[in-house]
N, C-alpha and C. Protein backbone atom coordinates (compact mmCIF):
# COMPACT_ATOMS: atom_id res chain seq x y z
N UNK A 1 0.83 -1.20 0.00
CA UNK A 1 0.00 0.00 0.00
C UNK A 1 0.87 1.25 0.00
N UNK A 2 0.54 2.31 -0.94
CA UNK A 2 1.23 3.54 -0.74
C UNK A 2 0.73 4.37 0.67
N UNK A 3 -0.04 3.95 1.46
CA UNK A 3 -0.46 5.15 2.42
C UNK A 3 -1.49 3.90 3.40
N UNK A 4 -1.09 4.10 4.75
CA UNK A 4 -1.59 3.08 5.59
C UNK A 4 -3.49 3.48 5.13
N UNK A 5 -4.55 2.42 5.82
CA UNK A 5 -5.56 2.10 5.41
C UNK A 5 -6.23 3.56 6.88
N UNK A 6 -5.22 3.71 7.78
CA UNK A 6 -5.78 4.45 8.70
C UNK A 6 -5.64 6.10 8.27
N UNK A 7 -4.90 6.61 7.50
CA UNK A 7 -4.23 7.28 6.60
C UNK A 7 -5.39 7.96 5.83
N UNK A 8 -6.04 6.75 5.04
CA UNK A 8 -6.99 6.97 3.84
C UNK A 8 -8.11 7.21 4.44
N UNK A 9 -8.39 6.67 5.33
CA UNK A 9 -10.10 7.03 6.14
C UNK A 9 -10.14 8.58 6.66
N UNK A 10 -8.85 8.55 7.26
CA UNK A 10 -8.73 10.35 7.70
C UNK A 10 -8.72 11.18 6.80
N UNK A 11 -8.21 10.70 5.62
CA UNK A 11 -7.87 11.62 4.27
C UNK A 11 -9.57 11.98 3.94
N UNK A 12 -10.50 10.79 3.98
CA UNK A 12 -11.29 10.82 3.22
C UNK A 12 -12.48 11.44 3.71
N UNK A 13 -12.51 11.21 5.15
CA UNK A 13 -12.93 12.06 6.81
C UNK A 13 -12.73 13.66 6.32
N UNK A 14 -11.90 13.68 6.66
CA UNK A 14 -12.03 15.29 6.09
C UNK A 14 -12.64 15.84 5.30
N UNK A 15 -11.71 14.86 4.22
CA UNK A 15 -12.56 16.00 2.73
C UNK A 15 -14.24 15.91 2.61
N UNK A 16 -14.84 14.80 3.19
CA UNK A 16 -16.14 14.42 3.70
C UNK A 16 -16.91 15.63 4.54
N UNK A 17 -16.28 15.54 5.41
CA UNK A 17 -16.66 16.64 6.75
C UNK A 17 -16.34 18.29 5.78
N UNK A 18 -15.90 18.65 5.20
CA UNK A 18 -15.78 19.70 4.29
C UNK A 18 -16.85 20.20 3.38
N UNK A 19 -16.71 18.81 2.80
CA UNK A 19 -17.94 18.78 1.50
C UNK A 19 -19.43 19.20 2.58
N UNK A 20 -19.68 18.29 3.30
CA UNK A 20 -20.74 18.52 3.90
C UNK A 20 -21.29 19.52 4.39
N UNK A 21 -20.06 20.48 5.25
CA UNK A 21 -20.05 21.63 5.58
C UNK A 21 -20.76 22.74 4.41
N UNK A 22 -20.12 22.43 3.45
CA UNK A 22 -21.07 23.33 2.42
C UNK A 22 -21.48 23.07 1.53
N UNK A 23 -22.52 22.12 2.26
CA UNK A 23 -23.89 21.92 1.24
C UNK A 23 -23.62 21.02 -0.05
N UNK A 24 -21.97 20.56 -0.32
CA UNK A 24 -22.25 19.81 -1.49
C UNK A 24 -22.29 18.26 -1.20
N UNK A 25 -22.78 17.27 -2.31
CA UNK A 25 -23.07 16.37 -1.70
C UNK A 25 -21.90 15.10 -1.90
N UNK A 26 -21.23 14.64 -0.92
CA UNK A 26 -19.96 14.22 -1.10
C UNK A 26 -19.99 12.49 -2.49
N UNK A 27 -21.41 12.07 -2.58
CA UNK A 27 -21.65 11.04 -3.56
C UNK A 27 -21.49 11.71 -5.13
N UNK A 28 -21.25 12.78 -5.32
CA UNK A 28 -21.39 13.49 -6.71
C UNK A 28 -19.78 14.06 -6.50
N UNK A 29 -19.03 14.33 -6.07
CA UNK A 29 -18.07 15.06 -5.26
C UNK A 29 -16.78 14.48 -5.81
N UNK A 30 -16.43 13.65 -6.57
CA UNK A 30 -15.23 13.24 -7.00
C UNK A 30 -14.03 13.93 -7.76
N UNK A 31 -14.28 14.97 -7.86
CA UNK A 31 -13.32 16.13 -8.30
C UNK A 31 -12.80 16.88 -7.42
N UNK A 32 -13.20 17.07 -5.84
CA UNK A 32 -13.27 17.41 -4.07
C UNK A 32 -12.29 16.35 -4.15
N UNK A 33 -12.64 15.14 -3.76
CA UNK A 33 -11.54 13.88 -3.35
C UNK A 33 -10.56 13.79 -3.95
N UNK A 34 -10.61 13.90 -5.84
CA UNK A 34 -9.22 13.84 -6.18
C UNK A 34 -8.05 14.72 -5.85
N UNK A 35 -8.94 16.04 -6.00
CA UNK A 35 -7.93 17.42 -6.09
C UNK A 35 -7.21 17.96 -4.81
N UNK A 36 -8.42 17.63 -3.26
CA UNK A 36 -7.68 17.62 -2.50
C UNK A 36 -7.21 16.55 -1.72
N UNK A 37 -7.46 15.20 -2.07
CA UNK A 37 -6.31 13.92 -1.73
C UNK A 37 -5.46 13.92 -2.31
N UNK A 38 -5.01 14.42 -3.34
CA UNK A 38 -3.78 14.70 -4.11
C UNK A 38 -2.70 16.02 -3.17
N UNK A 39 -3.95 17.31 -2.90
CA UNK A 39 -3.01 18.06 -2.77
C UNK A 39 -2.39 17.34 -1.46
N UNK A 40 -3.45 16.48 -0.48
CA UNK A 40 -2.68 16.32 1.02
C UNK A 40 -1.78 15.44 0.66
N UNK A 41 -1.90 14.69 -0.21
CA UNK A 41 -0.49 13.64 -0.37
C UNK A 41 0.64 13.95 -1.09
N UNK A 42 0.65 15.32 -1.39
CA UNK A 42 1.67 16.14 -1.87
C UNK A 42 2.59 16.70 -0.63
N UNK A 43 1.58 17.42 0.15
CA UNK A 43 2.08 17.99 1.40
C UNK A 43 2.27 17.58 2.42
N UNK A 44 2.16 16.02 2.75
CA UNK A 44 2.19 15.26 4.20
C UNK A 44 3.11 14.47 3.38
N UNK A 45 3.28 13.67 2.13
CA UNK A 45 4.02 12.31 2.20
C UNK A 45 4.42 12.92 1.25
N UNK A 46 5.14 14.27 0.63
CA UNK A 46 6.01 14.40 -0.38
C UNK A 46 5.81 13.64 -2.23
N UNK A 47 4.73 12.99 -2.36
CA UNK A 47 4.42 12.36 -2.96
C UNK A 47 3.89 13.19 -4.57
N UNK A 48 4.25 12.69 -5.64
CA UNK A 48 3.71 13.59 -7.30
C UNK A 48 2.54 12.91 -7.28
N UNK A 49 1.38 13.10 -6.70
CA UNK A 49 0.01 12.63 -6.75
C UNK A 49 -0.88 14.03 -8.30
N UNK A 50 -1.34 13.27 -9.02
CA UNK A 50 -1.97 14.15 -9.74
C UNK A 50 -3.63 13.36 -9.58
N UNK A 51 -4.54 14.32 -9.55
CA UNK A 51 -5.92 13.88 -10.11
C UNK A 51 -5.85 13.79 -11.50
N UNK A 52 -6.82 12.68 -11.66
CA UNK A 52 -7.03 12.00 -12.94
C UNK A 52 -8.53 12.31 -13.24
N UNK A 53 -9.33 11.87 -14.72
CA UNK A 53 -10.54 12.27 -14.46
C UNK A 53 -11.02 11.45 -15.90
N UNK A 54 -12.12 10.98 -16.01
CA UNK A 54 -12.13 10.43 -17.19
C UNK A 54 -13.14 9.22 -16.76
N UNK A 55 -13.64 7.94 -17.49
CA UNK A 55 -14.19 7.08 -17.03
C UNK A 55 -13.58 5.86 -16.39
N UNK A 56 -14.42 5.24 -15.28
CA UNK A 56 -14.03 4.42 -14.24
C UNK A 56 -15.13 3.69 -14.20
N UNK A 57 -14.80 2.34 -14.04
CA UNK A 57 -15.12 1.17 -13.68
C UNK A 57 -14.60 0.05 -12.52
N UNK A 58 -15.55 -0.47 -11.48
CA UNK A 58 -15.01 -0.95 -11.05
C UNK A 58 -15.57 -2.27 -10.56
N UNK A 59 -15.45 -3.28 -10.02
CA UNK A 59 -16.45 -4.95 -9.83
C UNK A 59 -15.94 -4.39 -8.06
N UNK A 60 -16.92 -4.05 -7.50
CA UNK A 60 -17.42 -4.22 -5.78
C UNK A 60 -17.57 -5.03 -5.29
N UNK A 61 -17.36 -6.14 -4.77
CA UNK A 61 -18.42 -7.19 -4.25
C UNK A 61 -18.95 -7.77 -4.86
N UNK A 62 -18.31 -8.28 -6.04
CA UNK A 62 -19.48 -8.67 -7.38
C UNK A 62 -20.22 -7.46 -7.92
N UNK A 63 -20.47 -6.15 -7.22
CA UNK A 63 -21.47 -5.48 -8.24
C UNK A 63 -20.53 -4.66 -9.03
N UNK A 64 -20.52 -4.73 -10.26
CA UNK A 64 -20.49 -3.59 -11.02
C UNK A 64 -20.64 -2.09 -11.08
N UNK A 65 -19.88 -1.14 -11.28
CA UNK A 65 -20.08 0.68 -10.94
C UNK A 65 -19.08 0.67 -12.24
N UNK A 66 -19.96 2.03 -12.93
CA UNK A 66 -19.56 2.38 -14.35
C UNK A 66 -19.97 3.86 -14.04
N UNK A 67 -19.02 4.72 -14.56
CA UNK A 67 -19.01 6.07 -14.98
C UNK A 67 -18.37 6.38 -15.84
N UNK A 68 -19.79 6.67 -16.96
CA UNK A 68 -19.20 7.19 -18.31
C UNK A 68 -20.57 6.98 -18.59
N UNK A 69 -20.38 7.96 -20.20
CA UNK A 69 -21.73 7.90 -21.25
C UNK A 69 -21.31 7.20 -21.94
N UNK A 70 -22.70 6.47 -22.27
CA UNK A 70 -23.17 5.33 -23.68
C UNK A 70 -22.99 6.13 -24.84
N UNK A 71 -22.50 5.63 -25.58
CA UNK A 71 -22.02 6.61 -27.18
C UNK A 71 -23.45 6.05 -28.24
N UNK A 72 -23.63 6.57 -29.14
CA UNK A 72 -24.56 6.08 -30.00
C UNK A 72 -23.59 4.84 -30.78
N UNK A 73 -22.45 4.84 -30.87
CA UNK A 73 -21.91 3.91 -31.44
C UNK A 73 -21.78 2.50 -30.45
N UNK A 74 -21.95 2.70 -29.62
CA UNK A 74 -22.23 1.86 -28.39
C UNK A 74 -21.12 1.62 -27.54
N UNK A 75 -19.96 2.54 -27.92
CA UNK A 75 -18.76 2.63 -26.53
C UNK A 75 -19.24 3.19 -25.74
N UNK A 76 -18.23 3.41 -25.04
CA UNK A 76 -18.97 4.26 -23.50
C UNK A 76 -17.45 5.53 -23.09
N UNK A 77 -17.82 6.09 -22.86
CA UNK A 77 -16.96 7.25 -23.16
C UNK A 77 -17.21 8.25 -21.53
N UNK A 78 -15.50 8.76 -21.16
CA UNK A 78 -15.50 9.41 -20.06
C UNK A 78 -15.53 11.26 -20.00
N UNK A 79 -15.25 11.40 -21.13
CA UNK A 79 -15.17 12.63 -21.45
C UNK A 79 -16.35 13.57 -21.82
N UNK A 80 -17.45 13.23 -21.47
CA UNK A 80 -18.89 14.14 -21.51
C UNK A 80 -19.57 13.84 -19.52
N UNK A 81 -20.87 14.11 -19.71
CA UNK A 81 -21.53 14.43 -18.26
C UNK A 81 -21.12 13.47 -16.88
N UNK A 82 -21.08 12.14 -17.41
CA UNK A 82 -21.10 11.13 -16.54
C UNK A 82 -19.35 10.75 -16.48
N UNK A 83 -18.45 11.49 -15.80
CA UNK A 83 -17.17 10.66 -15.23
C UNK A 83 -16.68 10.74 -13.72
N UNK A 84 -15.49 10.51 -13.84
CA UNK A 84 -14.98 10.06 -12.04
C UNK A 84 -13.99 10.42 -12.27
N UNK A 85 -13.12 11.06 -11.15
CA UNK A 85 -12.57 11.05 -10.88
C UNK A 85 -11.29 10.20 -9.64
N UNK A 86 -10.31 10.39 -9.67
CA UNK A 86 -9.79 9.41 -8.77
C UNK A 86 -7.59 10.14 -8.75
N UNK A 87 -6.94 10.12 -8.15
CA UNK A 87 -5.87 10.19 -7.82
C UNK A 87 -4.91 8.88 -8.45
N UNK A 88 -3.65 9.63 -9.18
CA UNK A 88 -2.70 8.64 -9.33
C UNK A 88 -1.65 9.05 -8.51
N UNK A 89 -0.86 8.10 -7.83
CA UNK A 89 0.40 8.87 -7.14
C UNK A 89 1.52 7.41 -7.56
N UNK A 90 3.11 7.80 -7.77
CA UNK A 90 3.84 6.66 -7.49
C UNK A 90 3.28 5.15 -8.34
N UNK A 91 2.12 5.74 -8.73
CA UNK A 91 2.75 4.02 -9.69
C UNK A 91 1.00 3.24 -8.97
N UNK A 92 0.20 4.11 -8.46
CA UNK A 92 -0.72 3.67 -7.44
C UNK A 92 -1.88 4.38 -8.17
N UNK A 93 -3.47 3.52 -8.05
CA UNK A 93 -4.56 4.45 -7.88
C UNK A 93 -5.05 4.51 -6.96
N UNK A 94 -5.65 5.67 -6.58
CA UNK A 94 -6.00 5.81 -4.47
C UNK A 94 -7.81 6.40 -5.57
N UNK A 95 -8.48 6.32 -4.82
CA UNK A 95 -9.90 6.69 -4.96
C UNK A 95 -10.83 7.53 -3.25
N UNK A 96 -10.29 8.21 -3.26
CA UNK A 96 -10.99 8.70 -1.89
C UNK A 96 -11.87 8.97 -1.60
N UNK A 97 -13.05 8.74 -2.74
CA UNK A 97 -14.84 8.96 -2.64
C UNK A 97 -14.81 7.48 -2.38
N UNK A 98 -14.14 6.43 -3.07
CA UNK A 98 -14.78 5.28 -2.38
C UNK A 98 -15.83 4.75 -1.45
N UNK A 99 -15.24 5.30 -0.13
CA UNK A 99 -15.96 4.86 1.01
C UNK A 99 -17.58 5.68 0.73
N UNK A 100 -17.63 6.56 -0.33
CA UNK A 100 -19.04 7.33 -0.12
C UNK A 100 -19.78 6.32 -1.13
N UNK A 101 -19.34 5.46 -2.24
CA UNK A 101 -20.38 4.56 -3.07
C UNK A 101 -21.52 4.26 -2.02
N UNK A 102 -20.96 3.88 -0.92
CA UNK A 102 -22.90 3.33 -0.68
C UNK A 102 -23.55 3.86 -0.52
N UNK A 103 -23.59 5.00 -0.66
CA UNK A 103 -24.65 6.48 -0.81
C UNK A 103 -24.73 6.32 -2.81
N UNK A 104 -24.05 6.57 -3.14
CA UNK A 104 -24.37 7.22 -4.09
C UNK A 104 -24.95 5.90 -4.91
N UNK A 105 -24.88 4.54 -4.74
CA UNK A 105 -25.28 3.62 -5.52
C UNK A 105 -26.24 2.44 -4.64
N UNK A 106 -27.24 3.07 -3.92
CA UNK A 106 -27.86 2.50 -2.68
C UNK A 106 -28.61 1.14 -2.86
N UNK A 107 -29.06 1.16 -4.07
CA UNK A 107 -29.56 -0.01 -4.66
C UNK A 107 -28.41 -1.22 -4.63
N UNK A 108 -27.17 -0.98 -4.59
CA UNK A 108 -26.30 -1.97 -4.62
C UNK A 108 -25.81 -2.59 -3.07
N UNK A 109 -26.27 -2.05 -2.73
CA UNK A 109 -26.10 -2.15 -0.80
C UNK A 109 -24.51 -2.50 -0.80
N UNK A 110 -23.53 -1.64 -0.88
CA UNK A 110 -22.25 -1.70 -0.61
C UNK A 110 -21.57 -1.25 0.79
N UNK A 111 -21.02 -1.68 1.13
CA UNK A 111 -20.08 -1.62 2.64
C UNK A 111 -18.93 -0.28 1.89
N UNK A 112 -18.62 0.48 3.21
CA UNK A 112 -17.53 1.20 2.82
C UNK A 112 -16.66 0.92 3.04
N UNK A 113 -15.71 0.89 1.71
CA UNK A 113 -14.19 0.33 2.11
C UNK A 113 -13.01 1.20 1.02
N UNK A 114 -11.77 1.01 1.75
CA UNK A 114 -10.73 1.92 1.29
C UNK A 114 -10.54 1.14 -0.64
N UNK A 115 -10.21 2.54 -1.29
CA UNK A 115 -9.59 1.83 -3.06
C UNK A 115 -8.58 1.89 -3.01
N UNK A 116 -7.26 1.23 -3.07
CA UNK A 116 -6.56 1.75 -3.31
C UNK A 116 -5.06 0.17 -4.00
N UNK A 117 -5.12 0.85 -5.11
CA UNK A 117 -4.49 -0.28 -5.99
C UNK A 117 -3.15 0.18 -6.93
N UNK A 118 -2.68 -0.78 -6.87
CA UNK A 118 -1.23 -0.52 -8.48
C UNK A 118 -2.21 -0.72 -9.21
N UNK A 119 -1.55 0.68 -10.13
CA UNK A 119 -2.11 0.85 -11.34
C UNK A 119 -1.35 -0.58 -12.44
N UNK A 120 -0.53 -1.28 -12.05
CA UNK A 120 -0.52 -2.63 -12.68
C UNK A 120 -0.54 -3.79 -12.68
N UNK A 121 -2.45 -3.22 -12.00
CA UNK A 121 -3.77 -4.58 -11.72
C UNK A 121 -4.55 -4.31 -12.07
N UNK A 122 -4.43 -3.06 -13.36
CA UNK A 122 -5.89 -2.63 -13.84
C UNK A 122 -6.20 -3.34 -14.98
N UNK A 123 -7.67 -3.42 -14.89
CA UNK A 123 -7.93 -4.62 -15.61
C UNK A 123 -7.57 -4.44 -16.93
N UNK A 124 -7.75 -5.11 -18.45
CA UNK A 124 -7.78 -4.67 -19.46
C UNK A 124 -8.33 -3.89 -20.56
N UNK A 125 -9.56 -4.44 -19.57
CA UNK A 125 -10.55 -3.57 -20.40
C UNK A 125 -11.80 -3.23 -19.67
N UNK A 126 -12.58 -2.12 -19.95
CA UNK A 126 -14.16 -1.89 -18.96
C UNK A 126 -14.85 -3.13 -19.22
N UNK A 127 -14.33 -4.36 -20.01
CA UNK A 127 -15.74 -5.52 -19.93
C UNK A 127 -14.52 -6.36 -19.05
N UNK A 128 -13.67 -6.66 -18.55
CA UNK A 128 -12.83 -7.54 -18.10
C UNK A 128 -12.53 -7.49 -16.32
N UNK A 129 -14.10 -6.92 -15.64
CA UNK A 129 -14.03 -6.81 -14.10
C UNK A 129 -14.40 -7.94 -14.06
N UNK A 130 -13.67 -9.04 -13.73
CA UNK A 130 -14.18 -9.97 -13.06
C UNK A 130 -14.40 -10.53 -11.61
N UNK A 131 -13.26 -9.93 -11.13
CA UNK A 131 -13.33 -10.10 -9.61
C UNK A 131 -13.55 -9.13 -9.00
N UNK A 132 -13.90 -9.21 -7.66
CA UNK A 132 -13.85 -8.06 -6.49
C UNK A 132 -12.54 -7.26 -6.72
N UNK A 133 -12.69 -6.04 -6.44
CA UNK A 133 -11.54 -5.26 -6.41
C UNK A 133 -10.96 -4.43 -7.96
N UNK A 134 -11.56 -5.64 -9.08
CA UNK A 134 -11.01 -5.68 -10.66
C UNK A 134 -11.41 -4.03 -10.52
N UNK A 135 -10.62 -3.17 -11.70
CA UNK A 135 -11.10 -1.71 -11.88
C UNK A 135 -10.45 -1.38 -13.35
N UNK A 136 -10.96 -0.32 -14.24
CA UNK A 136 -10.36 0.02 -15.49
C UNK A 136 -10.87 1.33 -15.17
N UNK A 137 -9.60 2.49 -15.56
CA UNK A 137 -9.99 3.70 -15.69
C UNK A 137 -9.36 4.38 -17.42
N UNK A 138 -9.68 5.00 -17.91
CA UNK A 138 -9.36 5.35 -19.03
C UNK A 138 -9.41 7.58 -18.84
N UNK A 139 -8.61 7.96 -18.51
CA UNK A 139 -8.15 8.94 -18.33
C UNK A 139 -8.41 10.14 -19.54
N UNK A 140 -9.35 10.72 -19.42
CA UNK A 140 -9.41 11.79 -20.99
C UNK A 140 -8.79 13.50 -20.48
N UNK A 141 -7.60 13.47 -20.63
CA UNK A 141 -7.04 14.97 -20.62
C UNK A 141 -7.33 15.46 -20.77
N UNK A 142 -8.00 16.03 -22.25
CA UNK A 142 -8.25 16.94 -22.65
C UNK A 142 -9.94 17.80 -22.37
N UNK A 143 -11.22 16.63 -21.91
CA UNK A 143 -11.99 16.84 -20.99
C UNK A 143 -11.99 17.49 -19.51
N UNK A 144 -10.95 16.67 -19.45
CA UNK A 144 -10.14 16.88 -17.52
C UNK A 144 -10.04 17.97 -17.22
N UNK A 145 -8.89 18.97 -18.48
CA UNK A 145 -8.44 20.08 -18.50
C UNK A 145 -9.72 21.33 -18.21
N UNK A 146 -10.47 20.96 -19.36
CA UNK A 146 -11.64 21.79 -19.08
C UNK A 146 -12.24 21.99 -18.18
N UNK A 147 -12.50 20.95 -17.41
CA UNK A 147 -13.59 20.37 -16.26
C UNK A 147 -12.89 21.29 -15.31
N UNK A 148 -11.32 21.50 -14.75
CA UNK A 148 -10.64 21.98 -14.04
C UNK A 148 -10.73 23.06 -14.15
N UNK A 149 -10.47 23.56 -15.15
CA UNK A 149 -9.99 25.10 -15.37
C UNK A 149 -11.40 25.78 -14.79
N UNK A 150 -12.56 25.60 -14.85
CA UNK A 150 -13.73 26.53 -15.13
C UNK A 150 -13.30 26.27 -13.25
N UNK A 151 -13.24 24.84 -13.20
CA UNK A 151 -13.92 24.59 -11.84
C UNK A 151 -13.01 25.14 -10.43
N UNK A 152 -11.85 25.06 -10.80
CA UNK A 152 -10.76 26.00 -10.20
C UNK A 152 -10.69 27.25 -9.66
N UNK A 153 -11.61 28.30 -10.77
CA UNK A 153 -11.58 29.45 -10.96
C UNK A 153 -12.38 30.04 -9.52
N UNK A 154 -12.94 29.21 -8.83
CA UNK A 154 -13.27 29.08 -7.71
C UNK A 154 -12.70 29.62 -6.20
N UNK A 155 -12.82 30.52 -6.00
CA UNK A 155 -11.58 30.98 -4.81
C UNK A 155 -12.08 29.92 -3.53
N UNK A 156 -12.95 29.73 -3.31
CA UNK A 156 -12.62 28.47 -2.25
C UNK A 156 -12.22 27.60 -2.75
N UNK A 157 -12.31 26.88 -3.54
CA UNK A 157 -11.77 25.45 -3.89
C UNK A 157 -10.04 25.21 -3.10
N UNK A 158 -9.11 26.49 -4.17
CA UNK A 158 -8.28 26.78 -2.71
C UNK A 158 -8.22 26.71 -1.56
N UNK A 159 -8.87 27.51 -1.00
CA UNK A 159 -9.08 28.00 0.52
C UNK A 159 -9.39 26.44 1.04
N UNK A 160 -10.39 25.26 0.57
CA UNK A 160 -10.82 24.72 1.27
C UNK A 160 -9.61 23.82 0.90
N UNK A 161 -8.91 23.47 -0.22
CA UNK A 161 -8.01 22.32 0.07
C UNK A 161 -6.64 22.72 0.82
N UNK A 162 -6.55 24.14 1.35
CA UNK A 162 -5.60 24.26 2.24
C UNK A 162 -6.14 24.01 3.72
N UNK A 163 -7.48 24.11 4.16
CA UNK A 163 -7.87 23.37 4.97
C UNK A 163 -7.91 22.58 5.65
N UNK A 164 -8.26 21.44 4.30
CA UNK A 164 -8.06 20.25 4.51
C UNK A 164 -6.98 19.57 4.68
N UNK A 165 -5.83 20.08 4.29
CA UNK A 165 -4.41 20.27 4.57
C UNK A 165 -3.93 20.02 5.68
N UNK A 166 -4.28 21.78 6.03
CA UNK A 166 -3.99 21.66 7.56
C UNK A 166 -4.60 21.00 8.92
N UNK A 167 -6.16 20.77 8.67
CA UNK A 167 -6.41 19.62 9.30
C UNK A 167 -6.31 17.80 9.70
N UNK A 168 -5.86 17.27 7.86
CA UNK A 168 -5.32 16.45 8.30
C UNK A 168 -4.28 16.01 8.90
N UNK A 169 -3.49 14.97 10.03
CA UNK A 169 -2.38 14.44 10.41
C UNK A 169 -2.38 12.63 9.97
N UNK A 170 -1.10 12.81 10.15
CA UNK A 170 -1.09 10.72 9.59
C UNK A 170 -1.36 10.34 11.27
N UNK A 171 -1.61 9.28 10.80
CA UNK A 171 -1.52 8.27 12.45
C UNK A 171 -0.59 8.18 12.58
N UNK A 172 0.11 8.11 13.92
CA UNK A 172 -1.03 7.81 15.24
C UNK A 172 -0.99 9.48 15.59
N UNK A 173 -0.53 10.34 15.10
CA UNK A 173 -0.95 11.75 16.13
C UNK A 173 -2.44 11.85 15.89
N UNK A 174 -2.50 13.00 16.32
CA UNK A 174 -4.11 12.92 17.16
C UNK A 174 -4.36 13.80 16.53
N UNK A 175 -5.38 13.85 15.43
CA UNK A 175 -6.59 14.46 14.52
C UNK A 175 -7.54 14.92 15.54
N UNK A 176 -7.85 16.58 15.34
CA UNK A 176 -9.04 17.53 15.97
C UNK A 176 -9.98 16.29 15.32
N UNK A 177 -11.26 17.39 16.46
CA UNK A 177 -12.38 16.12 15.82
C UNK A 177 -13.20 17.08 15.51
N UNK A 178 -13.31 17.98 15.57
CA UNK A 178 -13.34 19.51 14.57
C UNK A 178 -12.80 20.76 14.21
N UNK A 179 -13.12 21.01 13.77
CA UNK A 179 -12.29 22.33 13.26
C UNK A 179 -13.42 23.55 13.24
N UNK A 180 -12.97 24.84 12.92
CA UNK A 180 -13.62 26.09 13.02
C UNK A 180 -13.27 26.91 11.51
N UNK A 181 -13.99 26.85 10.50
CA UNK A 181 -13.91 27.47 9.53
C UNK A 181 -14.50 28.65 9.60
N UNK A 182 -14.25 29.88 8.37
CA UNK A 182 -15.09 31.17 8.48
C UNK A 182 -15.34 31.58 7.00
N UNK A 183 -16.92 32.03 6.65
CA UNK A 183 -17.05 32.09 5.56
C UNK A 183 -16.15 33.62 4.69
N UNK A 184 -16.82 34.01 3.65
CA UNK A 184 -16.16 35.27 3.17
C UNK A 184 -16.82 35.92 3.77
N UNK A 185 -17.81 35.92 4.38
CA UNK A 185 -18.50 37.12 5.56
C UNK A 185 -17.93 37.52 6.80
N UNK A 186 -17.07 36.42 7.11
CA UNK A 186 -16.54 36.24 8.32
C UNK A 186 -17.04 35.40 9.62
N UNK A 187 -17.98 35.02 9.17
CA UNK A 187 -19.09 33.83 9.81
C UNK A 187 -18.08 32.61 10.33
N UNK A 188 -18.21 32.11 11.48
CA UNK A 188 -17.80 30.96 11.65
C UNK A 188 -18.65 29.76 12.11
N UNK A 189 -18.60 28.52 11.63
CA UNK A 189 -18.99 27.47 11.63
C UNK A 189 -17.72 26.95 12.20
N UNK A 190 -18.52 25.38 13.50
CA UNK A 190 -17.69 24.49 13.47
C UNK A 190 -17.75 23.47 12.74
N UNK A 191 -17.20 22.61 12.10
CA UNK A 191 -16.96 21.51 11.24
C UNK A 191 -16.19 20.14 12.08
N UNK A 192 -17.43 19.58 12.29
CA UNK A 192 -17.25 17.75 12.73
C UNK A 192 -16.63 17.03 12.08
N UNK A 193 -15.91 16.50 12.60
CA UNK A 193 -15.41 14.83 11.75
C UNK A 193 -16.11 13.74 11.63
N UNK A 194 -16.50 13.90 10.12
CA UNK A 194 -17.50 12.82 9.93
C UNK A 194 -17.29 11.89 8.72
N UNK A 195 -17.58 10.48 8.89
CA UNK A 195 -17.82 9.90 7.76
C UNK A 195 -18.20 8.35 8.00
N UNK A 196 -18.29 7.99 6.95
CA UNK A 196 -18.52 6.02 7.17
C UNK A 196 -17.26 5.56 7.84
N UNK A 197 -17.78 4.56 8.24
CA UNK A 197 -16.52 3.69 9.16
C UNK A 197 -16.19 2.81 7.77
N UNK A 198 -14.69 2.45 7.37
CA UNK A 198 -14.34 1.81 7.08
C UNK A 198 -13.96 0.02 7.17
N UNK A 199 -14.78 -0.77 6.69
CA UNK A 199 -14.93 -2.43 6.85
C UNK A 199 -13.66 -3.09 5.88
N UNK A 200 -12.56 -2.54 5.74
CA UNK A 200 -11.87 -3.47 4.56
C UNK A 200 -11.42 -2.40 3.60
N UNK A 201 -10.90 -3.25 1.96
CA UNK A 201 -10.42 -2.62 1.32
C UNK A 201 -10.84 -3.34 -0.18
N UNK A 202 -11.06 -2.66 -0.91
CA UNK A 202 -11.35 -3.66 -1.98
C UNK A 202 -9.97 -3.57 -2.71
């Protein structure tokens, strides 16, 4: 594993407890997890983590999860409405919305558990998940780019992944179990540590 399993729950704790804080909803949120699990694994473990973005597939538990659009030609394609995002670092894919699938795919009744895999165990192809854990991502840059740039332009997006930054610590030191943010008004909210408990890892 590039980053202990206790590591990834806190990583993912946060950016969770963040999202929530304002109103967005952390099951749609995969551009939040990549951009700032990347930036914290830049700034705690020294690590060239980039977000990735494009379509993802993965076999859960036996169930199947696909993000991407159906093409009229009948591929399926990551680079229009429906993609995912996810983190490459070192030779690794880390997924830090993970633990939120069983929200966002409720019909599949999934347990939350950590993603996090060498990128050389990805499967071959989006029809070739056969086992638990199996995953194919196909990466579209030039979508990505776009998706970023508009979405960037954002002056919190900043603000909040330095946040999240500074709130996370690795284990075993001792993680606040909230924090005190302040809006551009100057408003302050406290912000809980919240999220699914982690059962495993696929």
């Amino acid at each position: 594993m590039l980053i202990k399993q206790s590591d990834y729950h806190r990583i993912y704790r946060v950016i969770n407890s963040l999202l929530i804080n304002e109103n967005a909803n952390p099951t749609t949120a995969s551009m939040y997890f990549s951009t700032f699990g990347a930036f914290i694994l830049e700034q705690h473990y020294k690590l060239k983590a980039k977000p990735k973005s494009g379509l993802a597939a993965y076999n859960l538990d036996g169930k199947r999860i696909l993000f991407a659009d159906h093409r009229p030609d009948g591929y399926v394609s990551g680079a229009g409405e429906n993609f995912h995002c996810w983190v490459e670092a070192n030779d690794w894919a880390i997924d830090f919305m993970a633990p939120a699938f069983r929200e966002s795919a409720p019909d599949l009744a999934l347990q939350a558990k950590m993603f996090q895999r060498p990128l050389s165990s990805m499967a071959a192809s989006v029809n070739d998940l056969n086992q638990s854990g199996d995953f194919f991502y196909q990466s579209e840059p030039e979508a990505a780019n776009r998706r970023f740039a508009d979405w960037k332009k954002q002056s919190m997006i900043g603000d909040l992944a330095i946040v999240a930054t500074n709130w996370f610590r690795k284990s075993p030191k001792q993680m606040q179990s909230s924090i005190t943010v302040r809006d551009q008004s100057g408003k302050s909210t406290t912000v809980p540590l919240v999220g699914n408990s982690l059962v495993g890892a696929w």
